[in-house]
N, C-alpha and C. Protein backbone atom coordinates (compact mmCIF):
# COMPACT_ATOMS: atom_id res chain seq x y z
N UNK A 1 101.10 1.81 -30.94
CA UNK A 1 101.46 3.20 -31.16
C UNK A 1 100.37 4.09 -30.56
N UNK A 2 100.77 4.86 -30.03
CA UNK A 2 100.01 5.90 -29.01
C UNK A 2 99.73 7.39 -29.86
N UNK A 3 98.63 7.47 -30.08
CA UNK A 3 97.84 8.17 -31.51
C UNK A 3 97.63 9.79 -30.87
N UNK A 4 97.41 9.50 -29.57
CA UNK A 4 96.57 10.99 -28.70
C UNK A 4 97.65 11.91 -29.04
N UNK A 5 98.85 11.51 -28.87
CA UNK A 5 99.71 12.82 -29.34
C UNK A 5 99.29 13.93 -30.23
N UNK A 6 99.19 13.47 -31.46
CA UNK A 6 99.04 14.00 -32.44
C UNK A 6 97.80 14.94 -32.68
N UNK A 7 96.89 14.67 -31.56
CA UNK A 7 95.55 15.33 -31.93
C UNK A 7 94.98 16.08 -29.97
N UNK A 8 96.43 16.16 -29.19
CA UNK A 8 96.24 16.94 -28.54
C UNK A 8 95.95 18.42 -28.46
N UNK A 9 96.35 18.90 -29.77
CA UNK A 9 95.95 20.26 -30.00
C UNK A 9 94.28 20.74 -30.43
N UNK A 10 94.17 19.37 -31.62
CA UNK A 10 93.09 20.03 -32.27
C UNK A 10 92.58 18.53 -32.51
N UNK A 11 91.43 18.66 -33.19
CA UNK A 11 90.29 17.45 -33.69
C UNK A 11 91.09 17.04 -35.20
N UNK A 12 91.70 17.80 -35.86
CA UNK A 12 92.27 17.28 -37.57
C UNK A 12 93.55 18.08 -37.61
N UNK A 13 93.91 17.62 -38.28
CA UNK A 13 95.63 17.74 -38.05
C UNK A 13 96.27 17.98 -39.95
N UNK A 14 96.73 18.90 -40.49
CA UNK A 14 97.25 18.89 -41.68
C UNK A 14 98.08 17.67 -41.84
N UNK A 15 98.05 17.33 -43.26
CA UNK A 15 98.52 16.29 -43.36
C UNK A 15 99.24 16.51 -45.06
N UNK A 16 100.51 16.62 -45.01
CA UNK A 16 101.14 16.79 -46.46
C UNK A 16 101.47 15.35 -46.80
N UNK A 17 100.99 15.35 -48.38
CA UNK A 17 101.48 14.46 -49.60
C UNK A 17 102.27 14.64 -50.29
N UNK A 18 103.00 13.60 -50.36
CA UNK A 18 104.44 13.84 -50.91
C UNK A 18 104.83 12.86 -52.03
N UNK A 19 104.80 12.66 -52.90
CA UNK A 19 105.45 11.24 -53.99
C UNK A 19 106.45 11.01 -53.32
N UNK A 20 107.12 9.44 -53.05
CA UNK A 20 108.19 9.06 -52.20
C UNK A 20 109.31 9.18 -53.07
N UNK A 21 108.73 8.77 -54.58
CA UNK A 21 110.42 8.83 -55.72
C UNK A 21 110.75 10.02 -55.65
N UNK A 22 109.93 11.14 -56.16
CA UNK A 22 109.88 12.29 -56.56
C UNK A 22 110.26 13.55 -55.82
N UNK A 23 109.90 12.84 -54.54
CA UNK A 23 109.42 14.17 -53.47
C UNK A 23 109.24 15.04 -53.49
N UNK A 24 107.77 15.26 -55.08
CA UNK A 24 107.17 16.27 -55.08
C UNK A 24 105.96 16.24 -54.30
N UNK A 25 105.59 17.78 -53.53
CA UNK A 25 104.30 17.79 -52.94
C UNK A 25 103.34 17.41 -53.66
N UNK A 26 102.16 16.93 -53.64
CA UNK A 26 101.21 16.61 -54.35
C UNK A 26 99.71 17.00 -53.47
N UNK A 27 99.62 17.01 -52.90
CA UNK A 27 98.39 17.43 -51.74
C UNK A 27 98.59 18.13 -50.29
N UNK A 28 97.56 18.65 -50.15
CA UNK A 28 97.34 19.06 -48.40
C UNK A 28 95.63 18.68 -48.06
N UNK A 29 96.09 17.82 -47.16
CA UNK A 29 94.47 17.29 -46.42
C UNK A 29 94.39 17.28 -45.17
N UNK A 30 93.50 16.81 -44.31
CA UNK A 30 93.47 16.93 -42.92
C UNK A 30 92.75 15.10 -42.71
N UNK A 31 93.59 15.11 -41.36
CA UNK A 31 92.88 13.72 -40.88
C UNK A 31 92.80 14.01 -39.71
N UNK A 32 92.20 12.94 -38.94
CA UNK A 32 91.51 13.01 -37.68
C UNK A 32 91.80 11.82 -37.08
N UNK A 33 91.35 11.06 -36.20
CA UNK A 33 92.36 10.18 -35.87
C UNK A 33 91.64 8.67 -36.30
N UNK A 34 90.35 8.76 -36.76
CA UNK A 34 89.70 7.25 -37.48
C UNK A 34 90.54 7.39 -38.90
N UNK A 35 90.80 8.68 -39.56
CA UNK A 35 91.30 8.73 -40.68
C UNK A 35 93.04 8.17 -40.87
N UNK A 36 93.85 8.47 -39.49
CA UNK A 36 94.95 8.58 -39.73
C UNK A 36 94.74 6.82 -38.93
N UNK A 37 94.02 6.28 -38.54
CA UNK A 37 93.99 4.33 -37.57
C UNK A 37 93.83 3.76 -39.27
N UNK A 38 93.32 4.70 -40.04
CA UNK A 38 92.33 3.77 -41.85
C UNK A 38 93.71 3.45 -42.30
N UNK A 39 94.53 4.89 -42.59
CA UNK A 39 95.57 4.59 -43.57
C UNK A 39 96.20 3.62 -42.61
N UNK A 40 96.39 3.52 -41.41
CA UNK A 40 97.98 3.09 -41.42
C UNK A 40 97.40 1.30 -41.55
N UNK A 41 95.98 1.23 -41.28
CA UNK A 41 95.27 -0.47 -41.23
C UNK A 41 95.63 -0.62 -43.07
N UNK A 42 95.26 0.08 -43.57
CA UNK A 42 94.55 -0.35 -45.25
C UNK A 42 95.86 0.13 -46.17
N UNK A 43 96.35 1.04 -45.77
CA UNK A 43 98.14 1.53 -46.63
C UNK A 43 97.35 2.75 -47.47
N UNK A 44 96.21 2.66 -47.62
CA UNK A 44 95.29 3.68 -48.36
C UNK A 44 95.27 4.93 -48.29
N UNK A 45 95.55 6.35 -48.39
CA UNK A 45 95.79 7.56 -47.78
C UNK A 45 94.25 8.01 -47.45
N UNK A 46 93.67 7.67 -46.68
CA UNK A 46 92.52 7.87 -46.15
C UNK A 46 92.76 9.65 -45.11
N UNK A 47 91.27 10.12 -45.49
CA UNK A 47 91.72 11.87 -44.69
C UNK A 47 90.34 12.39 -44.40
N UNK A 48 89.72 13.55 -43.84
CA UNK A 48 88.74 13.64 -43.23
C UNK A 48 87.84 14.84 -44.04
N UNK A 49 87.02 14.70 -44.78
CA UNK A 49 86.42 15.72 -45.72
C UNK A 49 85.87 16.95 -44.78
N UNK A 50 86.54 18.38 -44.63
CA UNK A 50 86.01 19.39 -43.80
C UNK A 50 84.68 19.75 -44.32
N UNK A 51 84.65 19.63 -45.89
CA UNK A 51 83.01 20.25 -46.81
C UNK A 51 81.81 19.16 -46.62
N UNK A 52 82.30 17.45 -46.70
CA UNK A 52 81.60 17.02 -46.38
C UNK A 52 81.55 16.10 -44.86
N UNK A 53 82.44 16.58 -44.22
CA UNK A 53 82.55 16.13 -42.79
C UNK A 53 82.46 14.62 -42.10
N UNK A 54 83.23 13.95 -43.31
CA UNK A 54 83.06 12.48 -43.43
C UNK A 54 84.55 11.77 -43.46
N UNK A 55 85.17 10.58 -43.22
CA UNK A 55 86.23 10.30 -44.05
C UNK A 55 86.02 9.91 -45.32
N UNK A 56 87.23 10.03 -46.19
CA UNK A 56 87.65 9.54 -47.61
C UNK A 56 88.70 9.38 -48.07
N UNK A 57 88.32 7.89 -48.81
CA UNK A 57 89.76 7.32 -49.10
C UNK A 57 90.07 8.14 -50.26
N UNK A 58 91.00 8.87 -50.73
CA UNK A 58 91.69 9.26 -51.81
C UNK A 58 91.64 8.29 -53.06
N UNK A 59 90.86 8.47 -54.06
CA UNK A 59 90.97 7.60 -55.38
C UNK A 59 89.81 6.85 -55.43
N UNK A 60 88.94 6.74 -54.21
CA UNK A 60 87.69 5.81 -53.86
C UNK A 60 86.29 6.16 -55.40
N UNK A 61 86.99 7.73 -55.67
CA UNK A 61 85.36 7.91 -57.38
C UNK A 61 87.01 7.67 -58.44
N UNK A 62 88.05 8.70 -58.11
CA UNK A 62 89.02 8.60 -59.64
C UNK A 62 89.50 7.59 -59.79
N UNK A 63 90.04 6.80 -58.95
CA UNK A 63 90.95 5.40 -58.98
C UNK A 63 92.33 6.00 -58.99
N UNK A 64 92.60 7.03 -58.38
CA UNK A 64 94.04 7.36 -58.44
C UNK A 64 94.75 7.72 -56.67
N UNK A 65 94.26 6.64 -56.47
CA UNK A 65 94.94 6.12 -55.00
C UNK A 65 96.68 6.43 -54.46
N UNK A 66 96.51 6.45 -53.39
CA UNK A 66 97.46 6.88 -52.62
C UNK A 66 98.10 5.96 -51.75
N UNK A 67 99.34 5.23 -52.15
CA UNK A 67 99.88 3.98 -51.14
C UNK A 67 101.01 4.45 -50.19
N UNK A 68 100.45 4.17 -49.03
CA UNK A 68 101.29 5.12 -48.30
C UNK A 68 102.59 4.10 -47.95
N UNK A 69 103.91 4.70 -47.87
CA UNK A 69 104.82 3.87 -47.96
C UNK A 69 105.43 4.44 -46.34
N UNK A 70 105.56 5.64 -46.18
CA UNK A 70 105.69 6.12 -44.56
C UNK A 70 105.34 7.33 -44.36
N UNK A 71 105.01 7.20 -43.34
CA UNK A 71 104.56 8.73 -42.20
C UNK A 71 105.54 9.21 -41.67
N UNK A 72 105.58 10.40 -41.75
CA UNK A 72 106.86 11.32 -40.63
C UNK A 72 105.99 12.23 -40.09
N UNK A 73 106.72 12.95 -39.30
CA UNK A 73 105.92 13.84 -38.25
C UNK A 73 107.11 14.80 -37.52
N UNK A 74 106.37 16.42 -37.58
CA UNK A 74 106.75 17.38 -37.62
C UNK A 74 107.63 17.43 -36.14
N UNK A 75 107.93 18.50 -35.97
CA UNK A 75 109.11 17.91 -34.00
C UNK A 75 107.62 18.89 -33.49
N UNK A 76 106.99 19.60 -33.22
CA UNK A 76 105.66 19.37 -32.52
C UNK A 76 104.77 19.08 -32.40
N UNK A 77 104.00 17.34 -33.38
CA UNK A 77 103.67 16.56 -33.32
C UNK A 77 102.27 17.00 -33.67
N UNK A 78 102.56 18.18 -34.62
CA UNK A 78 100.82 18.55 -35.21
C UNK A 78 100.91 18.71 -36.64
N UNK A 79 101.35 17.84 -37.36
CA UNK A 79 101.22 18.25 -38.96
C UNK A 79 102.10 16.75 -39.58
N UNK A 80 101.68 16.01 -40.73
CA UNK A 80 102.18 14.63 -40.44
C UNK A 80 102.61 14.90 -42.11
N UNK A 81 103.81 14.39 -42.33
CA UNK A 81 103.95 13.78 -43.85
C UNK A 81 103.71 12.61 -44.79
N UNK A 82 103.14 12.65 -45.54
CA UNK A 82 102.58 11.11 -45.64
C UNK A 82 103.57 10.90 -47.14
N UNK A 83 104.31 9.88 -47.16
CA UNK A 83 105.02 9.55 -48.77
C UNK A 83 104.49 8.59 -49.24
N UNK A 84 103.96 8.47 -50.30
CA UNK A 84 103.14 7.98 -51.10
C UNK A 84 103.90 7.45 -52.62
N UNK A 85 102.50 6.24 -53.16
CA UNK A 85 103.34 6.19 -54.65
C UNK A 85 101.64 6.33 -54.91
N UNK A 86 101.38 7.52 -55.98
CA UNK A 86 100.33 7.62 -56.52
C UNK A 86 99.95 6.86 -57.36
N UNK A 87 98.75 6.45 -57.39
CA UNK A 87 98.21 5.97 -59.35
C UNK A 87 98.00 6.64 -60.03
N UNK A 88 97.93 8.29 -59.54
CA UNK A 88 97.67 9.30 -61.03
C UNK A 88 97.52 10.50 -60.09
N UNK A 89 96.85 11.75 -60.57
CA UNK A 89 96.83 12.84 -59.96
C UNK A 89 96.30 13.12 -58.89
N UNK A 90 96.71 14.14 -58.25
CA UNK A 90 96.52 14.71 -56.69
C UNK A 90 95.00 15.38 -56.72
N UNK A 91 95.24 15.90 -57.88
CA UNK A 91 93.91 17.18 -58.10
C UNK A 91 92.94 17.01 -58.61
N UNK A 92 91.88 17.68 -58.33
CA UNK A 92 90.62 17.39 -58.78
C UNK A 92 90.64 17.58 -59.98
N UNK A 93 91.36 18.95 -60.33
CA UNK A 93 91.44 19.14 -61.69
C UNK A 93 92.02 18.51 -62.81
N UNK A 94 92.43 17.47 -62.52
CA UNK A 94 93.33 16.61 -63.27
C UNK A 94 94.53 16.76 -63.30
N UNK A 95 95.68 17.92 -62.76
CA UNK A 95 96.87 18.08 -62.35
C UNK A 95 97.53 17.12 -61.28
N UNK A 96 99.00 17.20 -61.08
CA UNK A 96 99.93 15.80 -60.85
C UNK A 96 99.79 16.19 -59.66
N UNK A 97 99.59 17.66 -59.22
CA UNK A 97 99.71 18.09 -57.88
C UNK A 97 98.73 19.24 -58.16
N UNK A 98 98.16 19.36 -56.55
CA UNK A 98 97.27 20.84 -56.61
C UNK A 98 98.52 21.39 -56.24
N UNK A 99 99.72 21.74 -56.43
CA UNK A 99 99.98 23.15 -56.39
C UNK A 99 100.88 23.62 -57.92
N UNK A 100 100.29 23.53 -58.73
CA UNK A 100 100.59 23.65 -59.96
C UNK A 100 100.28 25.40 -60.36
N UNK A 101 100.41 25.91 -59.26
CA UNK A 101 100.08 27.40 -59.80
C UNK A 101 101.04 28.87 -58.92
N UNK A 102 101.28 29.65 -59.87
CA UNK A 102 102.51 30.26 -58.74
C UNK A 102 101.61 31.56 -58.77
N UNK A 103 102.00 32.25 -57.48
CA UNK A 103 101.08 33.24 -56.97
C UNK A 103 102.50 34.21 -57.67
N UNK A 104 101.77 35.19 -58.32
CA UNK A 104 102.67 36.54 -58.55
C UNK A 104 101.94 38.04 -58.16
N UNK A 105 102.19 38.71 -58.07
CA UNK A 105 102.15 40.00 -57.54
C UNK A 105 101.18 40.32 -58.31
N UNK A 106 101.06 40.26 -59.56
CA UNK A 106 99.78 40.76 -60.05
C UNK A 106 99.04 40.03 -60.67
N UNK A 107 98.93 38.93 -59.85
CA UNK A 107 98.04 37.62 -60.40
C UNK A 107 96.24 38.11 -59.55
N UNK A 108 95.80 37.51 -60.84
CA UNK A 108 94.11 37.50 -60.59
C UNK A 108 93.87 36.05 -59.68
N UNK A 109 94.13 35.77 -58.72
CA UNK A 109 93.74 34.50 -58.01
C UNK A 109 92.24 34.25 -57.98
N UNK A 110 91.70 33.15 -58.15
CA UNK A 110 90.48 32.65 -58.67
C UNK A 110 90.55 31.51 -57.75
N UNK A 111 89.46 30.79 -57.48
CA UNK A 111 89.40 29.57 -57.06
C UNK A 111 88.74 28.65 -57.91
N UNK A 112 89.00 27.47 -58.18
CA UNK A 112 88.51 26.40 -58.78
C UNK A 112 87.62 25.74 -58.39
């Protein structure tokens, strides 16, 4: 499989998580292309830390790993879906998914 596609635009590439039963979103990460050769070798959802500029396997400190069951990919070949069966939550915060929060018009948005 011929990888350059995907990272003709840019160096890291968004990458959505998805539960495969559920097909609820559960994450947004970025990989790069040692990150996106890890998962597809190890099944592991492996992705590329922008804060600490490293790869990481997902679940490697929580134990709530990411088995990737298939990849899809967007029709201009820059943003990848990854379906997954989790061992537990997406979020740092202990939520099933980081997007557990709805933006309203007169919401105080905060970051965590």
């Amino acid at each position: 499989m011929n990888l350059d596609i995907f990272f003709e635009k840019s160096d890291l590439i968004p990458a959505i998580v998805q539960e495969n039963a559920t097909k609820e979103v559960l994450m947004l990460a970025y990989m790069n292309r040692a990150s996106l050769e890890q998962t597809l070798k190890t099944g592991l959802c492996t992705f590329f830390s922008r804060s600490r500029q490293k790869l990481w396997t997902k679940g490697e400190t929580s134990g709530n790993f990411q088995h990737l069951k298939e990849i899809r990919y967007d029709c201009d070949c820059d943003t990848l879906l990854l379906l997954v069966e989790a061992d537990g939550p997406a979020c740092h915060t202990g939520q099933r998914t980081c997007f557990y929060r709805e933006l309203k018009e007169d919401s105080d948005v905060k970051r965590q």
